[in-house]
N, C-alpha and C. Protein backbone atom coordinates (compact mmCIF):
# COMPACT_ATOMS: atom_id res chain seq x y z
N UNK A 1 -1.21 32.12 31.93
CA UNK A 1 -1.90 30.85 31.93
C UNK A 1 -1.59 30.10 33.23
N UNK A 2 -2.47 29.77 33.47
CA UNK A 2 -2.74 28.87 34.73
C UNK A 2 -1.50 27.49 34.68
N UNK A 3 -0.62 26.82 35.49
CA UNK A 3 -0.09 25.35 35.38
C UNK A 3 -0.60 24.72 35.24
N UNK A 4 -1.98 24.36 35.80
CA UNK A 4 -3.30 22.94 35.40
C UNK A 4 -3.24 22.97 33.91
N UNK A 5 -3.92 24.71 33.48
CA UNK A 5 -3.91 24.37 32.12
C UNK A 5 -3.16 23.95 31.25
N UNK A 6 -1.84 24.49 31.07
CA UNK A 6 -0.46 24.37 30.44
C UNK A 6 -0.14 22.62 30.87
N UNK A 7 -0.39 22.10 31.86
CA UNK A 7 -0.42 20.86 32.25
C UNK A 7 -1.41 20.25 31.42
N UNK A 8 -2.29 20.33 30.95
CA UNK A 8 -3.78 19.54 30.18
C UNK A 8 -3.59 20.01 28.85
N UNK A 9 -3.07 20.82 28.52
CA UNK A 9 -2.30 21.33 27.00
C UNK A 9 -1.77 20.36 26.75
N UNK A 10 -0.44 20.25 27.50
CA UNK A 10 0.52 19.42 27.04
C UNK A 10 0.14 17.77 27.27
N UNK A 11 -0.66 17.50 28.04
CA UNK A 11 -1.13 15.97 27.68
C UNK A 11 -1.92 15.45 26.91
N UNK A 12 -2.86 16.65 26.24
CA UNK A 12 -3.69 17.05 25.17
C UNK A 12 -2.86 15.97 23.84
N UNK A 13 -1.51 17.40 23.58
CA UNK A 13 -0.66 17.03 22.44
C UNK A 13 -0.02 15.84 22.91
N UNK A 14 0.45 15.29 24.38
CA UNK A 14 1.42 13.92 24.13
C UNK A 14 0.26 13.02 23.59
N UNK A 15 -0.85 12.80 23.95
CA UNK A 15 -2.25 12.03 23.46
C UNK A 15 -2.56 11.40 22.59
N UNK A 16 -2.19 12.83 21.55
CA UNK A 16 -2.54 13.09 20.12
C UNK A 16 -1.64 12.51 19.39
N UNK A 17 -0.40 12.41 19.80
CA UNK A 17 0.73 12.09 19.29
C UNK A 17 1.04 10.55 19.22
N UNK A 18 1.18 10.29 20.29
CA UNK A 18 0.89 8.99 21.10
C UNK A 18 -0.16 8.19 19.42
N UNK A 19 -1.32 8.51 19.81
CA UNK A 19 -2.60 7.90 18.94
C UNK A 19 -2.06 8.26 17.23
N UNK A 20 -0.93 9.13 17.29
CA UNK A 20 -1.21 9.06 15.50
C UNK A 20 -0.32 7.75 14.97
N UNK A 21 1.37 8.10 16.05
CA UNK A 21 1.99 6.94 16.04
C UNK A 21 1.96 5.86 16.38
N UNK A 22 0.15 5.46 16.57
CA UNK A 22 -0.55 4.00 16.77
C UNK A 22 -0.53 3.20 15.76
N UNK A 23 -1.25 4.50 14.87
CA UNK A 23 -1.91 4.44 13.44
C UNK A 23 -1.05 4.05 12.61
N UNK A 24 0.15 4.52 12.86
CA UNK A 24 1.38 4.49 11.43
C UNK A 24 1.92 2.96 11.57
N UNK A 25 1.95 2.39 10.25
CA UNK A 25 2.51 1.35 9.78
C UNK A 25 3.75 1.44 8.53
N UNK A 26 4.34 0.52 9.12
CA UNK A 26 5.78 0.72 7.89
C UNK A 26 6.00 -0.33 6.62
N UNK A 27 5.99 -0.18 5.59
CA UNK A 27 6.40 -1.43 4.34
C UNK A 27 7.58 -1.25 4.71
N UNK A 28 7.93 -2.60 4.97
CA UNK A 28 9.43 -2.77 4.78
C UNK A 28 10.01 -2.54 3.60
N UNK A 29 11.81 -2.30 3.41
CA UNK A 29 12.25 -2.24 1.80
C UNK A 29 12.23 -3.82 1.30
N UNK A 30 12.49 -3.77 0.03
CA UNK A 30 12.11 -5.15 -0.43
C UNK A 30 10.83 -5.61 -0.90
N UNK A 31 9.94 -5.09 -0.05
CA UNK A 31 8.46 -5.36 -0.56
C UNK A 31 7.92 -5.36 -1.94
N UNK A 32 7.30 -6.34 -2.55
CA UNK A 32 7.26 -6.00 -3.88
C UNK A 32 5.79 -5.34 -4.47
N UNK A 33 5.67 -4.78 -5.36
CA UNK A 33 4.64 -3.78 -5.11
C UNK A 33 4.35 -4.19 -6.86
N UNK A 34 3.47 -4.93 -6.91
CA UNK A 34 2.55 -5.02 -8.45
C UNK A 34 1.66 -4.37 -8.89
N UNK A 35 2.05 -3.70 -10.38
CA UNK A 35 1.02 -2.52 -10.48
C UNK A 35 0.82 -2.64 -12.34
N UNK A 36 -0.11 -3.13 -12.34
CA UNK A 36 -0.62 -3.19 -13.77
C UNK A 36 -1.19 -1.23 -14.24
N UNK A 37 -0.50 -1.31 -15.68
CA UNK A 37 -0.64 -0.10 -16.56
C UNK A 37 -1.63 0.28 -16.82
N UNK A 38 -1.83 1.87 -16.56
CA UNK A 38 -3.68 1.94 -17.01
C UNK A 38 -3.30 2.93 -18.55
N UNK A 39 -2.13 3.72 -17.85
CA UNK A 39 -1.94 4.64 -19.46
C UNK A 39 -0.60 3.85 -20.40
N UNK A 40 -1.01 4.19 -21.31
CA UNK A 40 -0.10 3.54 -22.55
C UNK A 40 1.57 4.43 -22.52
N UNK A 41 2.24 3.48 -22.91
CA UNK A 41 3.62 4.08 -23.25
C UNK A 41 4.63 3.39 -23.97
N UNK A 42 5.38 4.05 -24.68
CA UNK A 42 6.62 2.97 -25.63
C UNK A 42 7.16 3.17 -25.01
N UNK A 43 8.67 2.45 -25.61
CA UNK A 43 9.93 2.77 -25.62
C UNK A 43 10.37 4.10 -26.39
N UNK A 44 9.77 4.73 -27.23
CA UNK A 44 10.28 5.72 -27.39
C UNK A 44 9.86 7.44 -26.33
N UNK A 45 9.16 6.65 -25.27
CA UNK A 45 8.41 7.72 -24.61
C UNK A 45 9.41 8.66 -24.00
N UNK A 46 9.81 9.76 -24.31
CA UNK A 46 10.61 11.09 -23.84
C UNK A 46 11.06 10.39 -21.61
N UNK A 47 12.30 10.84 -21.60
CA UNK A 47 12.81 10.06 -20.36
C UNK A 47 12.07 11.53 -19.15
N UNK A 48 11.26 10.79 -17.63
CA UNK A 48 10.96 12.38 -17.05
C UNK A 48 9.19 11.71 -17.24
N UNK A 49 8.97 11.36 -18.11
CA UNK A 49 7.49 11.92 -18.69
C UNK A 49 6.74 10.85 -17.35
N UNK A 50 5.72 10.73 -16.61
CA UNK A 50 4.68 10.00 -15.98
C UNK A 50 3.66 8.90 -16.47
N UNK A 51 3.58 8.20 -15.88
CA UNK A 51 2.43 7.38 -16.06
C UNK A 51 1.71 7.16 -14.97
N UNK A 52 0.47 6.14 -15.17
CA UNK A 52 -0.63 6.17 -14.48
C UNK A 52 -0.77 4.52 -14.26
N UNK A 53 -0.42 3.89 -12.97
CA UNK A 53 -0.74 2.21 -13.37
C UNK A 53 -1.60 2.26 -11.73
N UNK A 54 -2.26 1.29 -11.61
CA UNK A 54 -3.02 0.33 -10.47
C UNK A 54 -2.26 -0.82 -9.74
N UNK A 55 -2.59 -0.41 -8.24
CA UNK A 55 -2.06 -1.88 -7.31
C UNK A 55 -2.61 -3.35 -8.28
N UNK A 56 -2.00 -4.21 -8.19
CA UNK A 56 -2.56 -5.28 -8.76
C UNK A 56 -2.95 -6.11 -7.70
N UNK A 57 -2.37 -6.06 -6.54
CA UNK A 57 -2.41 -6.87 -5.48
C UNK A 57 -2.29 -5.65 -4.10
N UNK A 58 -3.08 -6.25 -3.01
CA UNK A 58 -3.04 -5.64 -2.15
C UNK A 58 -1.46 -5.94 -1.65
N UNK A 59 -1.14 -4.94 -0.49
CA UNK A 59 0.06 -5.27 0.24
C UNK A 59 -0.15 -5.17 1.37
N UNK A 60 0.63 -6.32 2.19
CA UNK A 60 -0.25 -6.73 3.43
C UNK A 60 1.16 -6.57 4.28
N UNK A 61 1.24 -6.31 5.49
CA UNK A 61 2.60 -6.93 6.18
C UNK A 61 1.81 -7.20 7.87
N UNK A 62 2.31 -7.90 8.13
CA UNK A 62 1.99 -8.93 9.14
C UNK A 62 0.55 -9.34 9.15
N UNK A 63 -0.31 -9.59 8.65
CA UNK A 63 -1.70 -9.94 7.94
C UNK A 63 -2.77 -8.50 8.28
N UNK A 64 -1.85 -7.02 8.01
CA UNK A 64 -3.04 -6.11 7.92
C UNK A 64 -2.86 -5.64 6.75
N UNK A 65 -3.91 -4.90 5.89
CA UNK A 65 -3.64 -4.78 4.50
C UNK A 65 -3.29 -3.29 4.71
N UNK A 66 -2.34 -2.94 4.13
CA UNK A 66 -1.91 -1.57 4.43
C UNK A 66 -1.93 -0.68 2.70
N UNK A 67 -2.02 -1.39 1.55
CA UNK A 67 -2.16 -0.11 0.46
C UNK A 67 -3.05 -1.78 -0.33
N UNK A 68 -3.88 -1.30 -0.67
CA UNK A 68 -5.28 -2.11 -1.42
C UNK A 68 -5.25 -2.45 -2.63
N UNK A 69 -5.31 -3.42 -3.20
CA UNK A 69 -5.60 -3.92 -4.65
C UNK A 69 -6.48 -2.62 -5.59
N UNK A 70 -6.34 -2.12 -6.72
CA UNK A 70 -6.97 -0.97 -7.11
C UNK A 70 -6.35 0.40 -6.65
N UNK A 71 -5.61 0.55 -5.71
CA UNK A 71 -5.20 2.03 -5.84
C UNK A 71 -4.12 2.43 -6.35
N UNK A 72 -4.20 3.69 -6.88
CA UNK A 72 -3.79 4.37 -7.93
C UNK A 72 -2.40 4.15 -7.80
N UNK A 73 -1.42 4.02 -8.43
CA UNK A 73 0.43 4.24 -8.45
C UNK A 73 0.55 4.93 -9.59
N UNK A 74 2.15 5.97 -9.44
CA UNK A 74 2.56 6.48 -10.49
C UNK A 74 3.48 6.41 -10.59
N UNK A 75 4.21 6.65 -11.83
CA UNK A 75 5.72 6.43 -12.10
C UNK A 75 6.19 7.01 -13.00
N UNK A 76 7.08 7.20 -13.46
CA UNK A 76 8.15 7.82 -14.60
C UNK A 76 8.85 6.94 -15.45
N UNK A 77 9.60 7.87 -16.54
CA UNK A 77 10.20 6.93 -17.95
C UNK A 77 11.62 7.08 -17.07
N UNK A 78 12.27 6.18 -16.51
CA UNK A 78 13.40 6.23 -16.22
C UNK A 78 14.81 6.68 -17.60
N UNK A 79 14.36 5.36 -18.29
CA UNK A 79 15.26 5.62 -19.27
C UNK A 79 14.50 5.08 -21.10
N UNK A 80 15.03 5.87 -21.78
CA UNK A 80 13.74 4.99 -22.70
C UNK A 80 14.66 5.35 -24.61
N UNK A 81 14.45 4.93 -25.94
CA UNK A 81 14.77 5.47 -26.41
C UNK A 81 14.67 6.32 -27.36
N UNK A 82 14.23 7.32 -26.67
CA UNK A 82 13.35 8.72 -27.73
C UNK A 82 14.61 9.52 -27.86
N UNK A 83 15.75 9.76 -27.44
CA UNK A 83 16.60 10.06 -28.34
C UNK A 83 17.37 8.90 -28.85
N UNK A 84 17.13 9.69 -30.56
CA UNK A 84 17.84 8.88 -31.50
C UNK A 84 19.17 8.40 -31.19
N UNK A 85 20.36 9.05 -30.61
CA UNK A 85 21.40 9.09 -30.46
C UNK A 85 21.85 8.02 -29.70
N UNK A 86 20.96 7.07 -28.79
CA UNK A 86 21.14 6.40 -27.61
C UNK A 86 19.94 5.51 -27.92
N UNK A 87 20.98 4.05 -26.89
CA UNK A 87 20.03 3.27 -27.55
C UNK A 87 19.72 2.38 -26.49
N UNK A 88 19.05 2.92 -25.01
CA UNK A 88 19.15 2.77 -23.84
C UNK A 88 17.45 1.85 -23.60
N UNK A 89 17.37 1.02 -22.98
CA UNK A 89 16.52 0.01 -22.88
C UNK A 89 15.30 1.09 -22.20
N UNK A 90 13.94 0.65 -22.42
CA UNK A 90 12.89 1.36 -21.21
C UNK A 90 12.97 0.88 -19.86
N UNK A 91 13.39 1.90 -18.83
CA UNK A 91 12.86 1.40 -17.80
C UNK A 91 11.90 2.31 -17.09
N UNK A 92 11.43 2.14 -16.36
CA UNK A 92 10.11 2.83 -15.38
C UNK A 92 10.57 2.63 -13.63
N UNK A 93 10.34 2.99 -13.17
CA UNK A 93 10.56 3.43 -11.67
C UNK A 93 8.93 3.87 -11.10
N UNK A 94 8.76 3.22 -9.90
CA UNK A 94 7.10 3.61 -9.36
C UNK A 94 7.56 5.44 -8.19
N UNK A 95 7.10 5.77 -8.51
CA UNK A 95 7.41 7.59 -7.43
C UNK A 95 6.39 7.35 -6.78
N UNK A 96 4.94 6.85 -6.54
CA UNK A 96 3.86 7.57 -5.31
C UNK A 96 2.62 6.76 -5.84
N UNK A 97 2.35 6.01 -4.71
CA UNK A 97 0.55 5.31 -4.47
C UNK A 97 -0.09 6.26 -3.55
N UNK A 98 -1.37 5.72 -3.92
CA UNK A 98 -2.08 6.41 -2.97
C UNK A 98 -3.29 5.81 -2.22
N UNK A 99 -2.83 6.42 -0.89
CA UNK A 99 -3.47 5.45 -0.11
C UNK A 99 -4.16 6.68 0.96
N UNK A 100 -6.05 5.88 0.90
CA UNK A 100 -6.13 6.68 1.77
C UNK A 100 -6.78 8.21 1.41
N UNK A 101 -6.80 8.54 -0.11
CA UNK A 101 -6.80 9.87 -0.30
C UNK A 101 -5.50 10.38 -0.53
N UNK A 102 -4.10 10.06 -0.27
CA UNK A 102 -3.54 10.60 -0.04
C UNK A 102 -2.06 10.59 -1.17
N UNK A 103 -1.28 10.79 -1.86
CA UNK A 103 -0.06 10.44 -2.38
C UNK A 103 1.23 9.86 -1.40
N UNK A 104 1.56 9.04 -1.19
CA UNK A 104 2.66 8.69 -0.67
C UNK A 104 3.51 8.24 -1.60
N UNK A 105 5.46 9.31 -1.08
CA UNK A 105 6.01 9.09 -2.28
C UNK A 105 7.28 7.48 -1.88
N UNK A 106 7.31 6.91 -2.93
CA UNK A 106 8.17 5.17 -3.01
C UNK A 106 9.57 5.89 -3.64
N UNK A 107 10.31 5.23 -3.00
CA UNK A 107 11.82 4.72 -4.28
C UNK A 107 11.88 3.56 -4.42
N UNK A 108 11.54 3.05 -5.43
CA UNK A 108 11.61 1.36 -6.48
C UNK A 108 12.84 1.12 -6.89
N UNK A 109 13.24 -0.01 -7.13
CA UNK A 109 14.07 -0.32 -8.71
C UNK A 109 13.79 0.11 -9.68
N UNK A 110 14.62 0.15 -10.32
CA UNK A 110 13.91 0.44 -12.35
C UNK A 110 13.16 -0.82 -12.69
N UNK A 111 12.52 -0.75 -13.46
CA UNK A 111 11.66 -2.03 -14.19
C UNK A 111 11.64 -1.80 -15.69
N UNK A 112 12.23 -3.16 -16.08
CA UNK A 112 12.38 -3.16 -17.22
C UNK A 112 11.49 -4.15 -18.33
N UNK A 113 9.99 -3.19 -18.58
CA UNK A 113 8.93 -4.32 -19.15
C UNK A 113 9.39 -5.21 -20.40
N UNK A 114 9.85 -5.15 -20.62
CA UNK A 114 10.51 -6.30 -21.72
C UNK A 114 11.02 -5.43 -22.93
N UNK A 115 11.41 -6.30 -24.08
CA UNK A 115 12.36 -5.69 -25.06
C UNK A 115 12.03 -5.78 -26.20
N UNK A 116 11.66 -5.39 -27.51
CA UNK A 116 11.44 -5.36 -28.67
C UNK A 116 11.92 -6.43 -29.61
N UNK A 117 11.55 -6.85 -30.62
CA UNK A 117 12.70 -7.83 -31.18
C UNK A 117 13.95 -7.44 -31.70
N UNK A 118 14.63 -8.04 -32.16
CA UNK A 118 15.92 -7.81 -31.94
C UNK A 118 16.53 -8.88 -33.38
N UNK A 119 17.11 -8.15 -34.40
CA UNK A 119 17.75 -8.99 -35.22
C UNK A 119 19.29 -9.29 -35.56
N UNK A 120 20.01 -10.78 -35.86
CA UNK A 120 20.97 -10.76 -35.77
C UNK A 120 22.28 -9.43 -35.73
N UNK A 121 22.16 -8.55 -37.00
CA UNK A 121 22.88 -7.64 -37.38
C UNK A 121 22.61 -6.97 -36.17
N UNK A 122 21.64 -6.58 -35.64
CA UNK A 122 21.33 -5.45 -34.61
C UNK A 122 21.94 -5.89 -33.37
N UNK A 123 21.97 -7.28 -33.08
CA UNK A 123 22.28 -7.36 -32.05
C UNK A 123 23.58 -7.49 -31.92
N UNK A 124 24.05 -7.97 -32.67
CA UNK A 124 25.86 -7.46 -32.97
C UNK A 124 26.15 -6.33 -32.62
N UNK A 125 25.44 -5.29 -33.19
CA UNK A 125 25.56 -3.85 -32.77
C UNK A 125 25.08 -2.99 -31.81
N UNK A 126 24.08 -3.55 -30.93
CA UNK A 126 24.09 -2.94 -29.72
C UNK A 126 22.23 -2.29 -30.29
N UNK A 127 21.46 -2.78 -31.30
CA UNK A 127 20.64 -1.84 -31.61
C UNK A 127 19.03 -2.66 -31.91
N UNK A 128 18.30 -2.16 -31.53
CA UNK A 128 16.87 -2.93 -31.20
C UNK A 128 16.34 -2.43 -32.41
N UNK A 129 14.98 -3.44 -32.85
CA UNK A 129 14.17 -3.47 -34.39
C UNK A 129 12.65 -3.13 -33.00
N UNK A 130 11.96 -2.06 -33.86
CA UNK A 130 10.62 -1.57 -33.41
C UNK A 130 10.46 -0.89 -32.03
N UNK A 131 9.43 -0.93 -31.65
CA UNK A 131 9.16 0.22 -30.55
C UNK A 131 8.55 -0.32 -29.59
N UNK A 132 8.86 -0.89 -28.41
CA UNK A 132 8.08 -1.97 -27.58
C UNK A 132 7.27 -1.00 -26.90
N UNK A 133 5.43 -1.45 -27.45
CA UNK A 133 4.36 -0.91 -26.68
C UNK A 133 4.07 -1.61 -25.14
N UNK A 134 3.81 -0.51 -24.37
CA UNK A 134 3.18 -0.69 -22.90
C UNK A 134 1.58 -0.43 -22.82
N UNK A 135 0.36 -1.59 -23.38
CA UNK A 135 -0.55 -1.01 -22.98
C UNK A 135 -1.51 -1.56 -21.90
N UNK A 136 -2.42 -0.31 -21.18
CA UNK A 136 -3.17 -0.83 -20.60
C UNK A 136 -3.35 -2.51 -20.23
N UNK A 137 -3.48 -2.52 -18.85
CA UNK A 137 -3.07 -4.16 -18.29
C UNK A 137 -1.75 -4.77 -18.02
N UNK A 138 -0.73 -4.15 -18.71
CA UNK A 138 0.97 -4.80 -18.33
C UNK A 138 1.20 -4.81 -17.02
N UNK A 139 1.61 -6.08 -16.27
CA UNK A 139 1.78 -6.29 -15.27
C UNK A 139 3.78 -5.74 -15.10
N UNK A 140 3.42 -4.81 -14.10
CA UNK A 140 5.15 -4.38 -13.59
C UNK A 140 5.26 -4.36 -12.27
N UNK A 141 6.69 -5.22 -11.34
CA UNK A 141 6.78 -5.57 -10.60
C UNK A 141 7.88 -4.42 -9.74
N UNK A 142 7.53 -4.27 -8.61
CA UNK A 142 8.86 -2.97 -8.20
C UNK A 142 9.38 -3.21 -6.88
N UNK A 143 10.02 -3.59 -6.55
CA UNK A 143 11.04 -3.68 -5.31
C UNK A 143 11.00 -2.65 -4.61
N UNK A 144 10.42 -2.11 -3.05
CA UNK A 144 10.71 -0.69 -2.55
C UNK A 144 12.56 -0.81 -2.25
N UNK A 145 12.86 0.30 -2.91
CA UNK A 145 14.45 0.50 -1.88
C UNK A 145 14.67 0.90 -0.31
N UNK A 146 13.70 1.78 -0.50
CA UNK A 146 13.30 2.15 1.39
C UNK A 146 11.87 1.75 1.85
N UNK A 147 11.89 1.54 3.28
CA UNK A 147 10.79 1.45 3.82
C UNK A 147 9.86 2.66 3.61
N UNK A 148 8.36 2.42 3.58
CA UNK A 148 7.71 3.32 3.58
C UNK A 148 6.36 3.23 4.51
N UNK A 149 6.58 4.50 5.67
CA UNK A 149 5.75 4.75 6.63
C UNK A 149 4.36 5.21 6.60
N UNK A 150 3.27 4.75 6.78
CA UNK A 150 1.92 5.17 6.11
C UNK A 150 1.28 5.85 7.73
């Protein structure tokens, strides 16, 4: 190969490179990321298992909108209590929006949509009355732990 060419190669790729890391924008950590529930879930939902919720709000950082009101988020049963044995509160954690076409994966806080009722005796003892439903529309709020680069 010729040096011109190998020379126009390689300014080809610095170019390309250059222009993608134009494109890329970062959420800072901290950012809070609202995502109302589209699939249903208890507290007794098996810990591992997925769900399906929606941006509720766009997220903007320095006034460009970088992941849109309406797109898709998913998440997991962090902790929940479908075994009997344990009597561990629900929480949920967001794993991946998508933006773009694309999945991008988050680390959140846990979120803890609220708590079942609760009666004197039980609460003496460490132990919750009923099965707190998550349906469709619950607004859940998630803290990123790391920044995330789009």
């Amino acid at each position: 190969m010729k040096p011109t060419k190998v020379i126009a190669i390689i300014s080809v790729v610095c170019a390309c490179v250059a222009a993608s890391s134009l494109n890329a924008a970062t959420i800072p950590a901290g950012t809070t990321l609202t995502v109302s529930s589209v699939s249903p879930f208890s507290s007794k939902t098996v810990v591992g298992r997925s769900f399906e919720g929606k941006l509720a709000q766009d997220v903007s950082v320095k006034g460009h909108v970088l992941m849109k009101a309406g797109s898709k988020a998913f998440g997991k049963i962090a902790s929940s209590r479908s075994n009997p044995r344990k009597n561990d509160p629900l929480t949920v954690e967001l794993t991946s929006v998508s933006v773009n076409g694309r999945n991008v994966a988050v680390k959140t806080n846990a979120f803890q949509p609220g708590s079942p009722p609760m009666t004197g005796r039980q609460a003496r003892y460490g132990h919750t009355a009923g099965t707190l439903m998550i349906t469709p529309g619950t607004l859940m709020q998630f803290q990123l732990l790391q920044p995330v680069t789009l």
